[in-house]
PDB file of N, CA and C in Angstrom:
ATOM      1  N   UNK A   1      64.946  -4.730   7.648  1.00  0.00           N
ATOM      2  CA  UNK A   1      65.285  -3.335   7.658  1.00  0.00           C
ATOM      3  C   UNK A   1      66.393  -3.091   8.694  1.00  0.00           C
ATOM      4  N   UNK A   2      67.560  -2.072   8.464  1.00  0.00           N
ATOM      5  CA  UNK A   2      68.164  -1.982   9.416  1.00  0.00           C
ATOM      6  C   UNK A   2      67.833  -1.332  10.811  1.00  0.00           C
ATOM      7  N   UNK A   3      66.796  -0.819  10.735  1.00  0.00           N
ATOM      8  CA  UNK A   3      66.238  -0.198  12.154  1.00  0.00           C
ATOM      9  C   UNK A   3      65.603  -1.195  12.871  1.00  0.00           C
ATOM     10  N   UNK A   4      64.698  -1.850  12.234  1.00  0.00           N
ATOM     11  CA  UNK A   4      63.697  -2.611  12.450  1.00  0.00           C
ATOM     12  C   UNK A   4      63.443  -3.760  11.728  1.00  0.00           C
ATOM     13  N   UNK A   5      62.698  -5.029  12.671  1.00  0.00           N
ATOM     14  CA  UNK A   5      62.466  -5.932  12.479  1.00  0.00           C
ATOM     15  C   UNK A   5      60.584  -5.972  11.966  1.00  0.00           C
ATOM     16  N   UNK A   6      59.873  -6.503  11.016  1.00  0.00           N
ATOM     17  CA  UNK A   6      58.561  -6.353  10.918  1.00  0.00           C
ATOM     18  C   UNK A   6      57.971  -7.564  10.946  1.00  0.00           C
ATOM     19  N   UNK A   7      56.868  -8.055  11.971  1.00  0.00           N
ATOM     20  CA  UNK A   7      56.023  -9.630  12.201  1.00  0.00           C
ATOM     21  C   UNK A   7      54.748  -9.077  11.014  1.00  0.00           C
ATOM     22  N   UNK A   8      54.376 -10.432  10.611  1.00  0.00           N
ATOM     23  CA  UNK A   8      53.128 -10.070  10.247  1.00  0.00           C
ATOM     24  C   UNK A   8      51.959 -11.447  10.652  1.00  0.00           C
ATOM     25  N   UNK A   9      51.207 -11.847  10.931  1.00  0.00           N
ATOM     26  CA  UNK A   9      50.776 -13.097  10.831  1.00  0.00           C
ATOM     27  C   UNK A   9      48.482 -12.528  11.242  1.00  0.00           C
ATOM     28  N   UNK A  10      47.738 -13.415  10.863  1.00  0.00           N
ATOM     29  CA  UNK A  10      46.378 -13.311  10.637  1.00  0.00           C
ATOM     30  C   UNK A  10      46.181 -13.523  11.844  1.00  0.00           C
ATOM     31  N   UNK A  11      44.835 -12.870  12.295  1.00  0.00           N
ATOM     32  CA  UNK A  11      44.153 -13.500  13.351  1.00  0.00           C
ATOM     33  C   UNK A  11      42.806 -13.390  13.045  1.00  0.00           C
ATOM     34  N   UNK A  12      41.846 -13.925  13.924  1.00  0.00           N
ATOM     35  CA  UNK A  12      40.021 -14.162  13.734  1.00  0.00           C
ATOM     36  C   UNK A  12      39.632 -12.602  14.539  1.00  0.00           C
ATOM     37  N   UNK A  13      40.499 -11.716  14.969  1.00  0.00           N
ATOM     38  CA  UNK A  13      39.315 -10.776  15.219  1.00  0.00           C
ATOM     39  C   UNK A  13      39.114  -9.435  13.576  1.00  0.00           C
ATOM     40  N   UNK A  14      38.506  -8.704  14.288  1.00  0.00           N
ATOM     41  CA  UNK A  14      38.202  -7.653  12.977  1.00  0.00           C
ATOM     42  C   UNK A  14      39.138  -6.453  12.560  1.00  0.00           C
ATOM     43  N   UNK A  15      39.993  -6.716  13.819  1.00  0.00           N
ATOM     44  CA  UNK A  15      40.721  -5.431  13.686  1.00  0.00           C
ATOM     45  C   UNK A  15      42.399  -5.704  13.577  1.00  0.00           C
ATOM     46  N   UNK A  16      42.943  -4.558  13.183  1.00  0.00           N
ATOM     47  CA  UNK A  16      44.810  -4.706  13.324  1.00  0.00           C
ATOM     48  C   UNK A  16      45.356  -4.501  15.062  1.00  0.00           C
ATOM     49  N   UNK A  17      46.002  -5.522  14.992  1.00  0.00           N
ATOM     50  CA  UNK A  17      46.720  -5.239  16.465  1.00  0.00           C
ATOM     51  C   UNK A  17      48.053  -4.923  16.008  1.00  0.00           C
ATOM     52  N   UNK A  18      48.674  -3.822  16.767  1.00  0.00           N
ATOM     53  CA  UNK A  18      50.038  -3.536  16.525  1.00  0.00           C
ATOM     54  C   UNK A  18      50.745  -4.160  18.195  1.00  0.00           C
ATOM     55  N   UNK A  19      51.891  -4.188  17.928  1.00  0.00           N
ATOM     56  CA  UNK A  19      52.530  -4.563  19.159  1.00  0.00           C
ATOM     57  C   UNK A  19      54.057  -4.315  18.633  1.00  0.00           C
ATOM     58  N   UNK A  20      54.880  -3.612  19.867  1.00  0.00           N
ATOM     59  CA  UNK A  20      56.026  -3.330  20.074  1.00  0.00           C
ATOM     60  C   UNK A  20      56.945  -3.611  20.683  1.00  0.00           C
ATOM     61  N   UNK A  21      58.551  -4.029  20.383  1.00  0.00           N
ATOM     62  CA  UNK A  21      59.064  -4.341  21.371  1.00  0.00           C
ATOM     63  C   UNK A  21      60.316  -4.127  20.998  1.00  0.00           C
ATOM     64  N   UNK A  22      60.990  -3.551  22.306  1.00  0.00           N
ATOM     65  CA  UNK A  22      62.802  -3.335  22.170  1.00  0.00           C
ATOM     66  C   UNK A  22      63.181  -4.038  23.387  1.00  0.00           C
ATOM     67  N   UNK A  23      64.477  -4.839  22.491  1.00  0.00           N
ATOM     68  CA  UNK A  23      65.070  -5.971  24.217  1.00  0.00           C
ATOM     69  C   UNK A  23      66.323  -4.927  24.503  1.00  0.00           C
ATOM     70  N   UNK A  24      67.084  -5.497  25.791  1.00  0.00           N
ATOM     71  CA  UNK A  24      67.857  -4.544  26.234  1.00  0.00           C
ATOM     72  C   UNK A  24      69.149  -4.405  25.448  1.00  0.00           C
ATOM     73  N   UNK A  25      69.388  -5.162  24.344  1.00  0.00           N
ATOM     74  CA  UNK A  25      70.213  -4.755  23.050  1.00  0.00           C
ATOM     75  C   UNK A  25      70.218  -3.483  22.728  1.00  0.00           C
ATOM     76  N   UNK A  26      68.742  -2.846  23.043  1.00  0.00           N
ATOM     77  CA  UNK A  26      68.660  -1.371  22.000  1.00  0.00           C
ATOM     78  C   UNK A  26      69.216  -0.529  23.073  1.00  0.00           C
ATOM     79  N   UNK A  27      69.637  -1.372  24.395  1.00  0.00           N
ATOM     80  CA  UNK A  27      69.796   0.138  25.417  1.00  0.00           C
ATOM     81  C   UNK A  27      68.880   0.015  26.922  1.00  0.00           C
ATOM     82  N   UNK A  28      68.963   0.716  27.967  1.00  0.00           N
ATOM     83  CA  UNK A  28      68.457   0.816  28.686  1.00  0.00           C
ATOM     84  C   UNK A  28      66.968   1.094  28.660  1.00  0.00           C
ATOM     85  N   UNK A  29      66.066   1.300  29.817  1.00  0.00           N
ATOM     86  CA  UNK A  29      65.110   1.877  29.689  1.00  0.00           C
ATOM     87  C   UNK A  29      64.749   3.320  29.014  1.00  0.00           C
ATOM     88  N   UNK A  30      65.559   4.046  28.845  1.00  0.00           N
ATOM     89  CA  UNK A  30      65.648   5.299  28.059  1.00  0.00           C
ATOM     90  C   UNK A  30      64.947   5.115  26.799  1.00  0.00           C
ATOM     91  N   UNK A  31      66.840   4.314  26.299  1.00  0.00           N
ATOM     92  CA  UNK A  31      66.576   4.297  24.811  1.00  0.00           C
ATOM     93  C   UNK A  31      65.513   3.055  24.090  1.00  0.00           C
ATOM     94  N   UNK A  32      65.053   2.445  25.194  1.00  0.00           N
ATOM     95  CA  UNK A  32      63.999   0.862  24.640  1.00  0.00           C
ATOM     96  C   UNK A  32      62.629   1.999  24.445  1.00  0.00           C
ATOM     97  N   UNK A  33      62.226   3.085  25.404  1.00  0.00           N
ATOM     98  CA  UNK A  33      60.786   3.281  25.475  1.00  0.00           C
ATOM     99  C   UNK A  33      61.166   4.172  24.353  1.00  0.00           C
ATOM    100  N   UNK A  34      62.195   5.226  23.699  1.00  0.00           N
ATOM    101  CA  UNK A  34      62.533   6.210  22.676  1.00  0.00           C
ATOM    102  C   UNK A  34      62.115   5.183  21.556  1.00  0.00           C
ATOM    103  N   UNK A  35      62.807   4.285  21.436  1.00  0.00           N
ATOM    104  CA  UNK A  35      62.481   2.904  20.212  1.00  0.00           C
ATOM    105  C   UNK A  35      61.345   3.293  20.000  1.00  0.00           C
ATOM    106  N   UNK A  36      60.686   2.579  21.080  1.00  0.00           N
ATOM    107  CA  UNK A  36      58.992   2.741  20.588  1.00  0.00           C
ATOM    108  C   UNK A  36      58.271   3.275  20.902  1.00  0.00           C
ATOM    109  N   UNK A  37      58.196   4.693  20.805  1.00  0.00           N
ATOM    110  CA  UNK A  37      58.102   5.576  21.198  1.00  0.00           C
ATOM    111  C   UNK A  37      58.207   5.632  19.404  1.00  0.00           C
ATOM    112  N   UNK A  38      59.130   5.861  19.010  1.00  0.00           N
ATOM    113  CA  UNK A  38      59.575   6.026  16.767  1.00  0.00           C
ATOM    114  C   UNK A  38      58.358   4.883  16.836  1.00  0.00           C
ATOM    115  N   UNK A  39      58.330   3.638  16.897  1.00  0.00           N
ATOM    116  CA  UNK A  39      58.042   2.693  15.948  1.00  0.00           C
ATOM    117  C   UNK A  39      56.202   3.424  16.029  1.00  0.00           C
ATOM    118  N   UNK A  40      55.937   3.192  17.415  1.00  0.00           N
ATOM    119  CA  UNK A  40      54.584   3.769  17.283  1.00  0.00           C
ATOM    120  C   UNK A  40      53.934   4.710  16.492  1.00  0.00           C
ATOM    121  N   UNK A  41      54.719   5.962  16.533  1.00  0.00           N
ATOM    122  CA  UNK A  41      54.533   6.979  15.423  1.00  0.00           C
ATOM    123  C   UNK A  41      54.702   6.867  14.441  1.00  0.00           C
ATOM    124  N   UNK A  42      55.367   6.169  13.791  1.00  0.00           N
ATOM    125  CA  UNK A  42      55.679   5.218  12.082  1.00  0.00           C
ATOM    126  C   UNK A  42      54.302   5.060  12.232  1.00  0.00           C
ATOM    127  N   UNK A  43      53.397   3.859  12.784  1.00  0.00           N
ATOM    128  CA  UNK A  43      52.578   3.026  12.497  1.00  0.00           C
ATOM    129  C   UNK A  43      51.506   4.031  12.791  1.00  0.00           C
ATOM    130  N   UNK A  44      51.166   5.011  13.492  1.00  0.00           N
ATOM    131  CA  UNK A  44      50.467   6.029  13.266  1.00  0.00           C
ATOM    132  C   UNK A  44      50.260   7.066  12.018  1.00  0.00           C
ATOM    133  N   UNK A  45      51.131   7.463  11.424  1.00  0.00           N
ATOM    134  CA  UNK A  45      51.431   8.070  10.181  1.00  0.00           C
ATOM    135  C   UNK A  45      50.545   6.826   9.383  1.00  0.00           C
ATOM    136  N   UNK A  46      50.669   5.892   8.994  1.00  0.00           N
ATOM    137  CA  UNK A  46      50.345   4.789   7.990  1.00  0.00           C
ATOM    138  C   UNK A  46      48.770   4.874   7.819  1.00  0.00           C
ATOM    139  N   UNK A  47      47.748   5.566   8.054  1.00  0.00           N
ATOM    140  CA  UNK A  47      46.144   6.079   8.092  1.00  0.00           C
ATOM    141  C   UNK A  47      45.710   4.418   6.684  1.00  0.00           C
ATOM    142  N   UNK A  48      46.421   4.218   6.071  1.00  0.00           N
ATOM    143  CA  UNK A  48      45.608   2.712   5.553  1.00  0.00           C
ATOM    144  C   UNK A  48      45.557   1.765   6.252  1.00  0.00           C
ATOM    145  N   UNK A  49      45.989   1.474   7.458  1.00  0.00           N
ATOM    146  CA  UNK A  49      46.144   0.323   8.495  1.00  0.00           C
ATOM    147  C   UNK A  49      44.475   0.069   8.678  1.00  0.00           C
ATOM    148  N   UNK A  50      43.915   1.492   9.075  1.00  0.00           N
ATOM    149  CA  UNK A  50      42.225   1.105   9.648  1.00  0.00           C
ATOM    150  C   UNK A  50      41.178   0.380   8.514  1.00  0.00           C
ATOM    151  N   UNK A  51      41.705   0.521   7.461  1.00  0.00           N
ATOM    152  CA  UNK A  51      40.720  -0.311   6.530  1.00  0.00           C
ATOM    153  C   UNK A  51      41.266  -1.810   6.112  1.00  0.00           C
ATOM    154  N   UNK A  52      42.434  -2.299   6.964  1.00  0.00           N
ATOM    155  CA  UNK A  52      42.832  -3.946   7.084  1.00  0.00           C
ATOM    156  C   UNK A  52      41.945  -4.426   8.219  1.00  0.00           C
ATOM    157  N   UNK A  53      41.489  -5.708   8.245  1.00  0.00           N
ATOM    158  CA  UNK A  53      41.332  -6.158   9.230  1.00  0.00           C
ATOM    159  C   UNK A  53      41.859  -7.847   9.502  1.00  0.00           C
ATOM    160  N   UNK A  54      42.006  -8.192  10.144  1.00  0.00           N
ATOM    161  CA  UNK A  54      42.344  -9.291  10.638  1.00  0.00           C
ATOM    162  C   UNK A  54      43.726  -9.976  10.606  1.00  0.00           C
ATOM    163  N   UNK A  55      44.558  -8.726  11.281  1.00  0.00           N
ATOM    164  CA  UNK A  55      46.575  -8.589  11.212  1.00  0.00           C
ATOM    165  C   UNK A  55      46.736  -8.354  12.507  1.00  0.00           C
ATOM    166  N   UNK A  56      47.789  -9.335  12.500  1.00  0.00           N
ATOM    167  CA  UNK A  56      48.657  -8.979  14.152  1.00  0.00           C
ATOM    168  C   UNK A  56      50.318  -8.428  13.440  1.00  0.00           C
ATOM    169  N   UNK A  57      50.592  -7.208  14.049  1.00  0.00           N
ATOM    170  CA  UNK A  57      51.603  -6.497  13.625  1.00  0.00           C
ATOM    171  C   UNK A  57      52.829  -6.680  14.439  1.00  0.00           C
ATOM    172  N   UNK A  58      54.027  -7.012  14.529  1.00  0.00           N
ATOM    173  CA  UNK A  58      55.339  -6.900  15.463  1.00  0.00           C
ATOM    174  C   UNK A  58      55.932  -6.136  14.917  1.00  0.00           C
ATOM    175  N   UNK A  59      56.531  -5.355  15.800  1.00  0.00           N
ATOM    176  CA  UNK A  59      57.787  -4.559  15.432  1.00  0.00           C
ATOM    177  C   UNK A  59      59.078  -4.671  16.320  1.00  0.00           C
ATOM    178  N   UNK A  60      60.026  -5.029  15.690  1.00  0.00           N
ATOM    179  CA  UNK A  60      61.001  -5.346  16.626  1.00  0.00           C
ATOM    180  C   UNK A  60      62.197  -4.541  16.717  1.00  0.00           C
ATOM    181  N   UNK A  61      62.111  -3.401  17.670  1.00  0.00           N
ATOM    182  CA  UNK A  61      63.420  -2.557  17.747  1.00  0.00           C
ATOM    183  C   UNK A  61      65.193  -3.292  17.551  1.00  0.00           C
ATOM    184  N   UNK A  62      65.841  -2.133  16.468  1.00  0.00           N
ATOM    185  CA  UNK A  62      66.784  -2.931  16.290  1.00  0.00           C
ATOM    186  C   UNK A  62      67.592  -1.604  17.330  1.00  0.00           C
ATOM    187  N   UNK A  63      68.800  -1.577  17.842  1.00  0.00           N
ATOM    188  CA  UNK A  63      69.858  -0.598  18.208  1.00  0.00           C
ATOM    189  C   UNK A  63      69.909   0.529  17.772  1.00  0.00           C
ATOM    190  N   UNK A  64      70.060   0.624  15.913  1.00  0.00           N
ATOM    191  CA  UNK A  64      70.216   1.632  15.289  1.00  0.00           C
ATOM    192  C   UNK A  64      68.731   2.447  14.468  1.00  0.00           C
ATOM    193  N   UNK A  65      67.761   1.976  15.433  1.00  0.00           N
ATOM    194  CA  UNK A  65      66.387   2.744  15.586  1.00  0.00           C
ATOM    195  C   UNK A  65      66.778   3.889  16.343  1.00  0.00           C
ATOM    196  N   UNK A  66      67.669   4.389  16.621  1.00  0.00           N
ATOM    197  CA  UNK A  66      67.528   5.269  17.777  1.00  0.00           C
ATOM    198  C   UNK A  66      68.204   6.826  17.387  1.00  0.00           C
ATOM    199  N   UNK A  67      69.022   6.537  16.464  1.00  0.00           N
ATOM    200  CA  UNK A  67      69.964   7.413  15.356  1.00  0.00           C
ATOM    201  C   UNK A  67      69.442   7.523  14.443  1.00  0.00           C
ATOM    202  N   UNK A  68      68.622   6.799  13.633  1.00  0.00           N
ATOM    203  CA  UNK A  68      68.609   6.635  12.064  1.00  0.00           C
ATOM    204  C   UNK A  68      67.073   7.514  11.655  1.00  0.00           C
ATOM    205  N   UNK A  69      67.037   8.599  10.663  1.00  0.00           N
ATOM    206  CA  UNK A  69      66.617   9.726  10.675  1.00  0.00           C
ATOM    207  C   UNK A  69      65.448   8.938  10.400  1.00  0.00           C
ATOM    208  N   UNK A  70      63.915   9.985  10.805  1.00  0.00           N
ATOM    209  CA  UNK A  70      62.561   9.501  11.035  1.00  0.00           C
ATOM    210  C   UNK A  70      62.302   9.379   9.484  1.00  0.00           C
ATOM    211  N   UNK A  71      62.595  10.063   8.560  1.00  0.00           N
ATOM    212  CA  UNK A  71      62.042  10.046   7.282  1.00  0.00           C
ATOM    213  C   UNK A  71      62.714   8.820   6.190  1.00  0.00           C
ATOM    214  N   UNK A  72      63.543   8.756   6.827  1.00  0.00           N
ATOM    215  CA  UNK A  72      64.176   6.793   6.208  1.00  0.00           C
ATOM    216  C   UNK A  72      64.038   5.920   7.202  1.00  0.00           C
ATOM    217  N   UNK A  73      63.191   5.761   8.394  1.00  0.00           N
ATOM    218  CA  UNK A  73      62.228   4.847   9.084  1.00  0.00           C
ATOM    219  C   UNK A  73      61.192   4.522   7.974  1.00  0.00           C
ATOM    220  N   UNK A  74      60.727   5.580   8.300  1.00  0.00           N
ATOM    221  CA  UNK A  74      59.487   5.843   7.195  1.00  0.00           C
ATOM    222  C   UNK A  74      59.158   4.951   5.633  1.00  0.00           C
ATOM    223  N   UNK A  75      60.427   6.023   4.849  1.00  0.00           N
ATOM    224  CA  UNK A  75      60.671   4.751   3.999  1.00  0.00           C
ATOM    225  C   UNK A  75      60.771   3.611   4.316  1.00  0.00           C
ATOM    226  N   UNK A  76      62.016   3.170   5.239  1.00  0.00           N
ATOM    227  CA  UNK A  76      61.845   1.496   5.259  1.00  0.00           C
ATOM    228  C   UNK A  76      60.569   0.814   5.564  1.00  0.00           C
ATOM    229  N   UNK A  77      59.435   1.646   6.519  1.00  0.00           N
ATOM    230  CA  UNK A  77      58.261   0.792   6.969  1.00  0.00           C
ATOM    231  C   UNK A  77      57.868   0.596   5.827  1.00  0.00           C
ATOM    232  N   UNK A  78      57.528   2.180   4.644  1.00  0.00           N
ATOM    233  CA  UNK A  78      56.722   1.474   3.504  1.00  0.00           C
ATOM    234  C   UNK A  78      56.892   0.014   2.769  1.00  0.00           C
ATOM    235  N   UNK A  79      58.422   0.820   2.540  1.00  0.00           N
ATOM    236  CA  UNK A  79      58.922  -0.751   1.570  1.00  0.00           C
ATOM    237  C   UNK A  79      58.457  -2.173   2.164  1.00  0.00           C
ATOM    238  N   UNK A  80      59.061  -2.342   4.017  1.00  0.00           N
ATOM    239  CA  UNK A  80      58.819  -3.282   4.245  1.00  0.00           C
ATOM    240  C   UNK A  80      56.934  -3.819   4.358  1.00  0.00           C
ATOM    241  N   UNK A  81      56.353  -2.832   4.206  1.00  0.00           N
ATOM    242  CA  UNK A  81      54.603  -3.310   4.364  1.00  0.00           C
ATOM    243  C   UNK A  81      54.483  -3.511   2.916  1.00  0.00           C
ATOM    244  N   UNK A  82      55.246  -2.833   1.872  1.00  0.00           N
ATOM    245  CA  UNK A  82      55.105  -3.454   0.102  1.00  0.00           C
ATOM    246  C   UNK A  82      55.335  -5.180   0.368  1.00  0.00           C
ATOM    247  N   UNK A  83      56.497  -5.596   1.040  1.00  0.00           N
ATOM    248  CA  UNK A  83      56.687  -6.717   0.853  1.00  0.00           C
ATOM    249  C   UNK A  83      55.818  -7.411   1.834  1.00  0.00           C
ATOM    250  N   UNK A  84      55.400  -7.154   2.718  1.00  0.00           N
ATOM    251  CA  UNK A  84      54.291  -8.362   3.336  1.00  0.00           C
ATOM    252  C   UNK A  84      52.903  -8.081   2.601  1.00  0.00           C
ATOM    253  N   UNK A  85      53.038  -7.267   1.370  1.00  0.00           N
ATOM    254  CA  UNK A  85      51.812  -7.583   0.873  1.00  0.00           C
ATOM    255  C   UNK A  85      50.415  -6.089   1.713  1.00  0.00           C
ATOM    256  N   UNK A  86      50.940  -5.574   2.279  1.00  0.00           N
ATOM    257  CA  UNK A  86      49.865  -4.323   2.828  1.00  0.00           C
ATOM    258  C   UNK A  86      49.690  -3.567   2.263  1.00  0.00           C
ATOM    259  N   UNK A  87      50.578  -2.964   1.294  1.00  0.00           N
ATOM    260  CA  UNK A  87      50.110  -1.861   0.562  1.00  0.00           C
ATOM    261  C   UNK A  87      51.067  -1.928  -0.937  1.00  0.00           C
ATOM    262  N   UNK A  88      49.883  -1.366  -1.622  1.00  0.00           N
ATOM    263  CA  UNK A  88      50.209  -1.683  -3.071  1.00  0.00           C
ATOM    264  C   UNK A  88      51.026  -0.405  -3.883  1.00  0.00           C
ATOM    265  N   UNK A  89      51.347   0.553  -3.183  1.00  0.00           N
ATOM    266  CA  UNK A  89      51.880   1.753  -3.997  1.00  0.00           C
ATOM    267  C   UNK A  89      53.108   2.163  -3.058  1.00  0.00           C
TER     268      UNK A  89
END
């Protein structure tokens, strides 16, 4: 995605772990915690996450996370969770 980068990989506990991260590519401390600060709230909006269990989530701030309007974040998360297989619609 051009905003964002998406990890996906299994683990043995029961639940989804999300985890976030912007390197200093995206910007200073400002614009790294603004990053995720978006990515978090993406992955909040997503209410099917709590009935997965056993996912470790990355998100990897790209630069142009920081401009690029919340409602085509959005889209891109869906699409990109269609393609790792998370959600079917």
């Amino acid at each position: 995605m051009p905003a964002f980068v998406i990890q996906l990989a299994n683990n043995e506990t029961e639940a989804v772990r999300v985890g976030y991260t912007a390197s200093k590519k995206v910007g200073g401390a400002v614009q790294r915690n603004k990053a995720k600060r978006r990515m978090r709230e993406l992955i909040r909006k997503e209410a099917f996450l709590s009935s997965q269990t056993g996912k470790d989530i990355v998100m990897i701030a790209r630069h142009s996370i920081l401009n690029y309007d919340f409602q085509k974040l959005s889209q891109d998360l869906h699409q990109a969770l269609q393609k790792l297989g998370l959600k079917n619609n």
